[in-house]
N, C-alpha and C. Protein backbone atom coordinates (compact mmCIF):
# COMPACT_ATOMS: atom_id res chain seq x y z
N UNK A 1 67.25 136.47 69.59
CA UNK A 1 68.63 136.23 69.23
C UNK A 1 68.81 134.77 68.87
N UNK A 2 68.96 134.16 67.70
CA UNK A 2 69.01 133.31 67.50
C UNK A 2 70.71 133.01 66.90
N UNK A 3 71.39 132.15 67.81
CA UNK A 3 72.46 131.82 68.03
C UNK A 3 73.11 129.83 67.72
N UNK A 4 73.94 130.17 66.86
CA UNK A 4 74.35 128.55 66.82
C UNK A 4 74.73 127.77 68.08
N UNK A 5 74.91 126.43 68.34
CA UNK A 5 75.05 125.42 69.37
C UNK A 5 76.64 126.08 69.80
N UNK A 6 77.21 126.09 70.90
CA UNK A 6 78.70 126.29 71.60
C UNK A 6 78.83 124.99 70.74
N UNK A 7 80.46 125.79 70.25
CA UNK A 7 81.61 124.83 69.65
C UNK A 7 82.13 123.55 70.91
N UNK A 8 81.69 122.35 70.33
CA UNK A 8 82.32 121.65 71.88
C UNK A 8 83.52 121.67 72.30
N UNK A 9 84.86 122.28 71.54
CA UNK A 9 85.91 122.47 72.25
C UNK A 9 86.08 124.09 72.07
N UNK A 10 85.88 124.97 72.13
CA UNK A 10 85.61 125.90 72.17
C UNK A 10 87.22 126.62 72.21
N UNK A 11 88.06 127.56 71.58
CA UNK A 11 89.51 127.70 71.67
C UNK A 11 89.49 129.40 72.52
N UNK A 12 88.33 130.63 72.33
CA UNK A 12 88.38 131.57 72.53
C UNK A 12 87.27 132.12 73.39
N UNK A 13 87.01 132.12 74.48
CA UNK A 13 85.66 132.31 75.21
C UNK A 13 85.56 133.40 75.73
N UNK A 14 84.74 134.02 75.91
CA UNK A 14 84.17 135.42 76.08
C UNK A 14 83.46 135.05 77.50
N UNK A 15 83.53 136.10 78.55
CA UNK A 15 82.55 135.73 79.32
C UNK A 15 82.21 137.13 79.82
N UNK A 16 81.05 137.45 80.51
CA UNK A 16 80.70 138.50 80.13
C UNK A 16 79.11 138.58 81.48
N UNK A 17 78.72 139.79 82.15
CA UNK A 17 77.66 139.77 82.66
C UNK A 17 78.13 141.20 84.08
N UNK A 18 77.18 141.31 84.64
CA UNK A 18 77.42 142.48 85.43
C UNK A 18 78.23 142.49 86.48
N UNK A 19 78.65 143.62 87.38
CA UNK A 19 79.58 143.54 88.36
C UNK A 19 78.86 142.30 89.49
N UNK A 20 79.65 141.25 89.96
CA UNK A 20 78.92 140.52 91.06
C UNK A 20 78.26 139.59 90.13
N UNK A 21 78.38 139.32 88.74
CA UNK A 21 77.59 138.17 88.24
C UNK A 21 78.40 136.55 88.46
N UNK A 22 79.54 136.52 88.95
CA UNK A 22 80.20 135.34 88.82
C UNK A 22 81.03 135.30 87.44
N UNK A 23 81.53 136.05 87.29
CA UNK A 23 82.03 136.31 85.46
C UNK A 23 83.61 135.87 85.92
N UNK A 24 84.35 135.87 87.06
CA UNK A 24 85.69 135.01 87.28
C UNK A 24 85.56 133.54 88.20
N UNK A 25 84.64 133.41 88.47
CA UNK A 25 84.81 132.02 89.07
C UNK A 25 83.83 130.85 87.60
N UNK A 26 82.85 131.26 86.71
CA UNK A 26 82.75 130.71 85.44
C UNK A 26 83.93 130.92 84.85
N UNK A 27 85.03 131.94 84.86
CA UNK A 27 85.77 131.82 83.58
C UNK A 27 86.88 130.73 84.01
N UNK A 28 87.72 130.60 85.37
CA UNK A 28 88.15 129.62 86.01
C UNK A 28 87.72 128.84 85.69
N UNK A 29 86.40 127.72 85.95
CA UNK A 29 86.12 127.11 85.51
C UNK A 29 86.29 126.35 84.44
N UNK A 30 85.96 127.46 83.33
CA UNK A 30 86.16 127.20 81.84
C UNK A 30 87.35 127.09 81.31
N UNK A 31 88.65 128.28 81.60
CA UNK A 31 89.69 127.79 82.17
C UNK A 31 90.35 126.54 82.11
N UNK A 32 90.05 125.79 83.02
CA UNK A 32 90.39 124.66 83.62
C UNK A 32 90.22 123.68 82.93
N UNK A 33 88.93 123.78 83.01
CA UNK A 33 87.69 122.24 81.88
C UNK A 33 88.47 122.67 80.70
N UNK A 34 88.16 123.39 79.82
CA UNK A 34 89.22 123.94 78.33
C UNK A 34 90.55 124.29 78.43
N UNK A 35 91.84 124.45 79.39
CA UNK A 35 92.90 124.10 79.29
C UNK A 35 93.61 125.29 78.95
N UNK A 36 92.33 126.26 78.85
CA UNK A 36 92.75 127.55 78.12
C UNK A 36 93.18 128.81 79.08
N UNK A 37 94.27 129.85 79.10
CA UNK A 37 94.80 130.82 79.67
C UNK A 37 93.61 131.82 79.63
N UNK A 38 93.84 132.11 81.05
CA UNK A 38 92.78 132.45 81.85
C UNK A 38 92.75 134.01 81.64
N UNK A 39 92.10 135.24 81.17
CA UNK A 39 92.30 136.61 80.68
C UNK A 39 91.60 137.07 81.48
N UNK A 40 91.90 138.11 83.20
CA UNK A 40 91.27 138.96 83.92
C UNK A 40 91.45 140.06 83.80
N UNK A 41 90.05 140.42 82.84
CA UNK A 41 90.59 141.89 83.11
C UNK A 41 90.79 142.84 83.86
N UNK A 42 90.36 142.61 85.04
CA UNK A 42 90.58 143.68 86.22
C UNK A 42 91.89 143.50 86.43
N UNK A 43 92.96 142.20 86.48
CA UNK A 43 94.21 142.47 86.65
C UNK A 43 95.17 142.56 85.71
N UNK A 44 94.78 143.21 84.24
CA UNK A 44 95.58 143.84 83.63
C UNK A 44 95.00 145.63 83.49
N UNK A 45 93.88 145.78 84.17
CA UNK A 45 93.38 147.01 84.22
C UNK A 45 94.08 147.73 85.62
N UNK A 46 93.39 147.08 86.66
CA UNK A 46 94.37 148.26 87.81
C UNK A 46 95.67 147.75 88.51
N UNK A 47 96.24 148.77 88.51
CA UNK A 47 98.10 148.97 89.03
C UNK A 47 98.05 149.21 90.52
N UNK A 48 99.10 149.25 91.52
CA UNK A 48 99.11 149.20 92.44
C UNK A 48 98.20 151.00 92.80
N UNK A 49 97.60 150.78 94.35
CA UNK A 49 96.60 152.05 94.86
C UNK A 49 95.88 152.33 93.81
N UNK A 50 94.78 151.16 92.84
CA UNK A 50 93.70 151.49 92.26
C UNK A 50 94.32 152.31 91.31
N UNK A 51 95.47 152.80 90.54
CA UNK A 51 95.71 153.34 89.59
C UNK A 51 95.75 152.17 87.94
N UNK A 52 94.87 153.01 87.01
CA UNK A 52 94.71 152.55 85.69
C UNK A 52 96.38 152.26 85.40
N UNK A 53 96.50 151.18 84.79
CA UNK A 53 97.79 150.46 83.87
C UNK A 53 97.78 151.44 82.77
N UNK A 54 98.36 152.18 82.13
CA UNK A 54 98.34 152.48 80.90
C UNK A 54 98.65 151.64 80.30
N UNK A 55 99.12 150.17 79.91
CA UNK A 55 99.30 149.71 79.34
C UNK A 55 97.56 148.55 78.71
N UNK A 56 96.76 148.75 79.53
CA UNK A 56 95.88 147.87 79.73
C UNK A 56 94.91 147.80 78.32
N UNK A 57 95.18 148.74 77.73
CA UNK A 57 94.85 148.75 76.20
C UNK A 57 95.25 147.66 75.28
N UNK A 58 96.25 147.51 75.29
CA UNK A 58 97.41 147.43 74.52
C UNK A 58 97.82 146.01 74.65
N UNK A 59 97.71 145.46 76.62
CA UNK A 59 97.30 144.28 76.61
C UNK A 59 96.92 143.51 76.38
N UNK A 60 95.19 143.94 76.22
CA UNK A 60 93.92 143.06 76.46
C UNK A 60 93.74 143.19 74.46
N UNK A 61 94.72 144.21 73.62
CA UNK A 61 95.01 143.68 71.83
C UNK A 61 95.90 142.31 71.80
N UNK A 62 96.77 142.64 72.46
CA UNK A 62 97.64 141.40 72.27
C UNK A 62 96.63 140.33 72.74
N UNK A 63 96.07 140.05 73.92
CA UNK A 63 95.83 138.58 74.17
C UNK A 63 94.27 138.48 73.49
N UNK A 64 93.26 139.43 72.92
CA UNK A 64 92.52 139.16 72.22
C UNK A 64 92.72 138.69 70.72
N UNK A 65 94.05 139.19 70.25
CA UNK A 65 94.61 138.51 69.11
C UNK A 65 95.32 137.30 68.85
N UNK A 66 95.64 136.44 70.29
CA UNK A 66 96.14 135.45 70.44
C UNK A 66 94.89 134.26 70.04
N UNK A 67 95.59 133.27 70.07
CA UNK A 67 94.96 131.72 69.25
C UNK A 67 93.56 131.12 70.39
N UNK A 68 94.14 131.20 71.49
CA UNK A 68 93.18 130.84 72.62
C UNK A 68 93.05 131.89 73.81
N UNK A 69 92.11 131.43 74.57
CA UNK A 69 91.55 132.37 75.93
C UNK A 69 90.59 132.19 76.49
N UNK A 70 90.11 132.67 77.55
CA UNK A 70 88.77 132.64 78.42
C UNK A 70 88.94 134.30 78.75
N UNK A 71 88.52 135.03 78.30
CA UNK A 71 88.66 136.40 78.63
C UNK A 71 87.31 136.96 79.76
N UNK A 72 87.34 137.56 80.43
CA UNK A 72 86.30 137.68 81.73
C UNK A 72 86.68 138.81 82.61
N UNK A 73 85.32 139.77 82.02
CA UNK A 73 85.53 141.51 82.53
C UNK A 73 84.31 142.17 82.12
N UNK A 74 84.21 143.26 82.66
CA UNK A 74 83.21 144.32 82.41
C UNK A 74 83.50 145.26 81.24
N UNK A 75 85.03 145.25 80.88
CA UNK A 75 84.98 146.70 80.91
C UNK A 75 84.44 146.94 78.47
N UNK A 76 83.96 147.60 78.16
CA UNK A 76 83.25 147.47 77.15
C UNK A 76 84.22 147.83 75.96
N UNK A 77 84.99 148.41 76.24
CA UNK A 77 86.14 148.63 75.10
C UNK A 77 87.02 147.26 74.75
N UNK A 78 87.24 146.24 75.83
CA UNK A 78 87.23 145.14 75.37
C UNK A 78 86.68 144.06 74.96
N UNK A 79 85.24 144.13 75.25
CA UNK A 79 84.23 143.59 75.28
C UNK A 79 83.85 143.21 73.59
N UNK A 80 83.61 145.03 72.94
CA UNK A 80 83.90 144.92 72.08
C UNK A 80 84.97 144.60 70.80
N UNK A 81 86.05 144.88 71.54
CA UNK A 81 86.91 144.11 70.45
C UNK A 81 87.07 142.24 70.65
N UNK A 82 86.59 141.72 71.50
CA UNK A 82 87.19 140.51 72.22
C UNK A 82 85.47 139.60 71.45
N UNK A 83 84.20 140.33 71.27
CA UNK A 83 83.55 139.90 70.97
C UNK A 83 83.79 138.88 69.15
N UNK A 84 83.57 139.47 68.59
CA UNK A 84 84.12 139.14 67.28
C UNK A 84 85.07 138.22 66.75
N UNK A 85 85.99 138.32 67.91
CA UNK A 85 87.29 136.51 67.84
C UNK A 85 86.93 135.66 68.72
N UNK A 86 85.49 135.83 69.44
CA UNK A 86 85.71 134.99 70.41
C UNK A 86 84.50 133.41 69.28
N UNK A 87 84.76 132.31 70.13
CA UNK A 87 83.96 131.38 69.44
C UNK A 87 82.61 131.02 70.06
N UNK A 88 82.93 131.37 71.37
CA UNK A 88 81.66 130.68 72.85
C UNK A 88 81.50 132.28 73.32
N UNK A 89 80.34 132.87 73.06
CA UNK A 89 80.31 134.26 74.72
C UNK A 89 79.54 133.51 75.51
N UNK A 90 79.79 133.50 77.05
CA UNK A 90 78.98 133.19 77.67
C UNK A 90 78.50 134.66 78.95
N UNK A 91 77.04 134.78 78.64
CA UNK A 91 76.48 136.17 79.12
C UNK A 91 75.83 135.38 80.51
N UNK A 92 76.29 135.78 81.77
CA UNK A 92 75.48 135.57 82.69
C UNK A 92 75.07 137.19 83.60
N UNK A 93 73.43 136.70 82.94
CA UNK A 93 72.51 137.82 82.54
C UNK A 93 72.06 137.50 83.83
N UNK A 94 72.10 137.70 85.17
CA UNK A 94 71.14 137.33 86.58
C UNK A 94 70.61 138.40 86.99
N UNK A 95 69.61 138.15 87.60
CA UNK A 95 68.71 139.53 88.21
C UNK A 95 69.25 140.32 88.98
N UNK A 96 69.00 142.00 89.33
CA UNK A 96 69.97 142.16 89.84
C UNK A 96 69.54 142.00 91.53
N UNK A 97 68.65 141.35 91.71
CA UNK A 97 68.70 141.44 93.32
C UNK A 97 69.70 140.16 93.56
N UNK A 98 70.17 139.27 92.68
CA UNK A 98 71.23 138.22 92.81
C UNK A 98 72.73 138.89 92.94
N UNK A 99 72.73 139.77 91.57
CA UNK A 99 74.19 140.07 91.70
C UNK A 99 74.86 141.58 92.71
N UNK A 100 73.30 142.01 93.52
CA UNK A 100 73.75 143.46 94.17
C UNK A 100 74.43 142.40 95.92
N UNK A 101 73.28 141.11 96.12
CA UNK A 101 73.69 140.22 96.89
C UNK A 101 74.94 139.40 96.99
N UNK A 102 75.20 139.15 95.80
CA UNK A 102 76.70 138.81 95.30
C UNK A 102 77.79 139.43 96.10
N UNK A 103 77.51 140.86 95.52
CA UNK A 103 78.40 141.60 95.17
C UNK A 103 78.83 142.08 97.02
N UNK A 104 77.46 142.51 97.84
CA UNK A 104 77.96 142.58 99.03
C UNK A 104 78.26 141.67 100.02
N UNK A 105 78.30 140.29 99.61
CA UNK A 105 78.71 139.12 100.26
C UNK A 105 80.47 138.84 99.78
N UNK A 106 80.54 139.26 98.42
CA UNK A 106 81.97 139.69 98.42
C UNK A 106 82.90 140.21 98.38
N UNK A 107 81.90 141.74 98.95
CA UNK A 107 83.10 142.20 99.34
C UNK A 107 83.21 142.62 101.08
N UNK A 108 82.00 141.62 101.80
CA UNK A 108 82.50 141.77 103.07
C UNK A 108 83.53 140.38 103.30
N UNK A 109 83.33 139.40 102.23
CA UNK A 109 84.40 138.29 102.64
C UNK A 109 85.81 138.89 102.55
N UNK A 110 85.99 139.32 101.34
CA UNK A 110 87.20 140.05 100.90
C UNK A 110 87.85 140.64 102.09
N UNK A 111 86.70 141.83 102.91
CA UNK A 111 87.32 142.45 103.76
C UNK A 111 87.94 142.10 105.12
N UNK A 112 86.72 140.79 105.23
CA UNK A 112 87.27 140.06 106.27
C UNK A 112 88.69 139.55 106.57
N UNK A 113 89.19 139.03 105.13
CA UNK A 113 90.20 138.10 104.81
C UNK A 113 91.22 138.43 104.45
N UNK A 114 90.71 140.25 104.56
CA UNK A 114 91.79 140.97 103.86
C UNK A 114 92.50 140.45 102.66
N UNK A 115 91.91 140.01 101.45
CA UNK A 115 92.41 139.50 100.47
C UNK A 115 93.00 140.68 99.80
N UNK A 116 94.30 140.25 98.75
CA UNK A 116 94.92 141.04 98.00
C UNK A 116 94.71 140.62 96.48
N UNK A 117 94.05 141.53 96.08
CA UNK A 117 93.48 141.65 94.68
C UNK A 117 94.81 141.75 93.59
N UNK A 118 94.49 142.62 91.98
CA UNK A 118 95.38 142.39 91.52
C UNK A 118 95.71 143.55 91.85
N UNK A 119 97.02 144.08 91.32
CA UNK A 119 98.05 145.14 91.82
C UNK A 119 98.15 144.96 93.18
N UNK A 120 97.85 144.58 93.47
CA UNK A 120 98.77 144.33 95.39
C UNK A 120 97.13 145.12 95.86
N UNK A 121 96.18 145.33 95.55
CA UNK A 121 95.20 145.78 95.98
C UNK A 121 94.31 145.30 97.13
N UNK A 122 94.03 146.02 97.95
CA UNK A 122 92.66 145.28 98.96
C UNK A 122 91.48 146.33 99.09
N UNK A 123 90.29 145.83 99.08
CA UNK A 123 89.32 146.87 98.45
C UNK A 123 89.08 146.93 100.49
N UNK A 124 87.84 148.46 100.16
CA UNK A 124 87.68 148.44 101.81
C UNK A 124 86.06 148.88 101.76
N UNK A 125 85.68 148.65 102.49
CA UNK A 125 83.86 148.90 102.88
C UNK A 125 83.71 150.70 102.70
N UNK A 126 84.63 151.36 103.02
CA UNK A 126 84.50 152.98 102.71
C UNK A 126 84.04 153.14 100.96
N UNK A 127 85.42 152.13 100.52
CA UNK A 127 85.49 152.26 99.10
C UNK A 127 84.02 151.81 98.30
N UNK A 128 83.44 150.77 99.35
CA UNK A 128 82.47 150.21 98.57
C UNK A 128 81.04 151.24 98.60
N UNK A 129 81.30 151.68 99.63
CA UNK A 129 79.97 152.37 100.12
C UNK A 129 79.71 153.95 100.26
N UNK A 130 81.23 154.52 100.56
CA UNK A 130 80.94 155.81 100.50
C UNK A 130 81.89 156.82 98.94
N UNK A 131 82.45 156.15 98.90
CA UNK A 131 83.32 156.77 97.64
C UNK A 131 82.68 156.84 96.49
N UNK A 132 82.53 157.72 95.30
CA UNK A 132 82.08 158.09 93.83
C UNK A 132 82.78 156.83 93.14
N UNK A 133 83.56 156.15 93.43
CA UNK A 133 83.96 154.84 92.78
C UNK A 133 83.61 153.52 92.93
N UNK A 134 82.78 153.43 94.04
CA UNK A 134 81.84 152.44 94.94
C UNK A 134 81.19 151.21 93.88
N UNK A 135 81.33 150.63 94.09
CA UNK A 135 80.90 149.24 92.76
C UNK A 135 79.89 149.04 93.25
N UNK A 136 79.16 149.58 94.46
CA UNK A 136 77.89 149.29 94.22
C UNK A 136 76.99 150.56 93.37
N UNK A 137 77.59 151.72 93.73
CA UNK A 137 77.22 152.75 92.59
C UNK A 137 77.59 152.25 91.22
N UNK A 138 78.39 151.71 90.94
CA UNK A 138 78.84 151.61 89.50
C UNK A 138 77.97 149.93 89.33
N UNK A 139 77.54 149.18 89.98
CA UNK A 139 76.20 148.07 89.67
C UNK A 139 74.79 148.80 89.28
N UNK A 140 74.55 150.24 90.25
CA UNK A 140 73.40 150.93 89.89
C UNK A 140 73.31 151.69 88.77
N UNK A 141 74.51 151.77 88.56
CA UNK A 141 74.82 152.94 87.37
C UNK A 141 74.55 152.21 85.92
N UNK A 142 75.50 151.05 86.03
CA UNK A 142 75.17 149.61 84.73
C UNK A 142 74.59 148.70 84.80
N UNK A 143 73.95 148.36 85.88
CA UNK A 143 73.23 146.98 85.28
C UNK A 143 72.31 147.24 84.05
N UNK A 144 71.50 148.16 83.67
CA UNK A 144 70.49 148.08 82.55
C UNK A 144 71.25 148.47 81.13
N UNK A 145 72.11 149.43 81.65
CA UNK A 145 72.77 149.84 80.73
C UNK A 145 73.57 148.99 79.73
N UNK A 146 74.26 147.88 80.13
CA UNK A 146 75.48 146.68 79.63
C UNK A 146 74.67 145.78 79.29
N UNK A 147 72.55 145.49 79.98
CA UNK A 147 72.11 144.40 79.44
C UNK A 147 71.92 145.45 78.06
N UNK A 148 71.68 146.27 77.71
CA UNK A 148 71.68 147.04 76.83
C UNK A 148 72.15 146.36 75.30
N UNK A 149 73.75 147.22 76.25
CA UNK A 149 74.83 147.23 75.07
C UNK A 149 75.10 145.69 74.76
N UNK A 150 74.83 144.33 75.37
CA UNK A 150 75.12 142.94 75.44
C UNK A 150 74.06 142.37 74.36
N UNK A 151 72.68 142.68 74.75
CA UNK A 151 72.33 142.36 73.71
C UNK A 151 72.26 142.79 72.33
N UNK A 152 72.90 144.08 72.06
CA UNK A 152 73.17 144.41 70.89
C UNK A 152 74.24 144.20 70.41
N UNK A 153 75.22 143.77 70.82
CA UNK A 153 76.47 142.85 70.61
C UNK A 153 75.85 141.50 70.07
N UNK A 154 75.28 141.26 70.88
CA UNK A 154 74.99 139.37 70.28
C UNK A 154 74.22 139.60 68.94
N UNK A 155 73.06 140.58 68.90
CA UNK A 155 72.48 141.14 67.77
C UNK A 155 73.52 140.94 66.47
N UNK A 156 74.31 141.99 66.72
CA UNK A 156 75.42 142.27 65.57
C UNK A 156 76.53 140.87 65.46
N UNK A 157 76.43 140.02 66.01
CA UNK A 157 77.22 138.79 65.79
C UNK A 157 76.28 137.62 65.92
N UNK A 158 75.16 137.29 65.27
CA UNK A 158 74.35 136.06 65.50
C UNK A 158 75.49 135.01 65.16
N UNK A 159 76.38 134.81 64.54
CA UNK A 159 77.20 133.73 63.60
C UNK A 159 77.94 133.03 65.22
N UNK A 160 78.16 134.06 66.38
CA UNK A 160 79.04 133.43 67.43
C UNK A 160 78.11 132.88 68.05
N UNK A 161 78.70 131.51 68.71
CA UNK A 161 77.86 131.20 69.41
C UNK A 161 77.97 132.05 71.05
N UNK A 162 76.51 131.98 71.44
CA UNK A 162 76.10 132.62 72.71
C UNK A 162 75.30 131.81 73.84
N UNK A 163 75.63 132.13 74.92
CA UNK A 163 75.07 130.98 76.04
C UNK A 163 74.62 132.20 77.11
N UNK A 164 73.30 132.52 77.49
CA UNK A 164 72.66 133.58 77.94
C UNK A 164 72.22 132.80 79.09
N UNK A 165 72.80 132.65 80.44
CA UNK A 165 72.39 132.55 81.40
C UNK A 165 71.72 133.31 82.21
N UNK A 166 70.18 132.96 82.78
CA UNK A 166 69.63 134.04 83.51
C UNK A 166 69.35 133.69 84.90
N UNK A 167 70.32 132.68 85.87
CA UNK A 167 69.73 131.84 87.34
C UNK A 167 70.76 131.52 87.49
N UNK A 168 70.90 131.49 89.21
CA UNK A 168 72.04 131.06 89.61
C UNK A 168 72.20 129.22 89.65
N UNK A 169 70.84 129.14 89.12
CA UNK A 169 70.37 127.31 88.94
C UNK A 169 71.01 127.29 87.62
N UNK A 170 70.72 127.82 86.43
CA UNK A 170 71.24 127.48 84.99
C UNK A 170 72.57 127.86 84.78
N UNK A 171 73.21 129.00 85.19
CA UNK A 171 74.74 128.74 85.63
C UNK A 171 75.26 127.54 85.84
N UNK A 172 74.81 127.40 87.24
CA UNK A 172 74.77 125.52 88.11
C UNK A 172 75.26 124.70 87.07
N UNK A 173 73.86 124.13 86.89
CA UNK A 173 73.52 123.74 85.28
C UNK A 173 74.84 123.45 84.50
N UNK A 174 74.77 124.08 83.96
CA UNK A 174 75.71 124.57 82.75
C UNK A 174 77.01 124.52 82.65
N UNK A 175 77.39 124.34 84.16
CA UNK A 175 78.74 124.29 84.41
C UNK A 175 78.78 122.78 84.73
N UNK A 176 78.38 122.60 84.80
CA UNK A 176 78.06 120.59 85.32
C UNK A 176 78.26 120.06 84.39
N UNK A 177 76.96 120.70 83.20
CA UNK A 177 77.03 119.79 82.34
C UNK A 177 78.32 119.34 81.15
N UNK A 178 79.22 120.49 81.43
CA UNK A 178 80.72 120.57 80.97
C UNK A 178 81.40 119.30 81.68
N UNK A 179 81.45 119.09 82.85
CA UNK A 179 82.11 118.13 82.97
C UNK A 179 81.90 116.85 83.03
């Protein structure tokens, strides 16, 4: 995949990588450092008790058609439309014994802390572990699958620039060297 240098002020950023990759605390980041409105998609996707927004379509057109963003989500129907306007994707591609570790370090903090997600949500260890909706089933289900569909996205857009992180060191990295 041969990809041009990131725009140094970058107006539309894509961020992008598996469940548990760090894909909202990079987009914060970026966010912040770029000045730019922050696009989660999990909290324009679920409504209060884990129910889908119907509107969440319809949303994530409007603010992918807007001037600026840091957009940062899984889900592939936006992925794909959000790819193509964006100027920077940044793919953090990590192994998955990093992001299955991730992923259950946060969501026993979560549970601890009882944090409230978006829609007034708090996830629970049943949900994670015994339910057909379980994000660690749905990490087993996609991780190979999205490196898949990701690199054939970047394929079909060589012209954007792309930043393919594969370590929780070059993440590090990378985010440093921004500021």
């Amino acid at each position: 995949m041969d990809h041009p240098a990131a725009p140094t002020r970058p107006r539309r950023i894509l961020v992008i990588g598996s469940t548990g990759a760090g894909k909202s605390t990079v987009a914060q980041r970026l966010s912040a450092h770029h000045s730019l409105p922050n696009v989660h998609l999990d909290a324009l996707h679920w409504g209060p008790n884990w129910t889908i927004r119907p509107e969440f379509q319809r949303e994530v057109e409007e603010r992918i058609a807007r001037d600026a963003w840091v957009m940062e989500g899984g889900y592939v129907f936006a992925i794909e439309r959000a790819w193509p306007r964006a100027e920077l994707v940044v793919w953090l591609d990590l192994p998955f014994a990093t992001v299955l570790w991730r992923l259950l370090v946060r969501t026993f903090r979560r549970r601890l802390r009882n944090e409230e997600l978006f829609g007034g949500n708090r996830e629970s260890l049943p949900m994670h572990f015994l339910s057909k909706n379980s994000l660690i089933l749905w990490l087993l289900k996609t991780y190979r699958k999205r490196r898949r569909e990701y690199a054939a996205l970047a394929g079909q857009y060589p012209a954007i620039s792309l930043v393919r992180l594969m370590t929780r060191q070059s993440v590090e990295a990378w985010l440093e060297q921004l500021d």
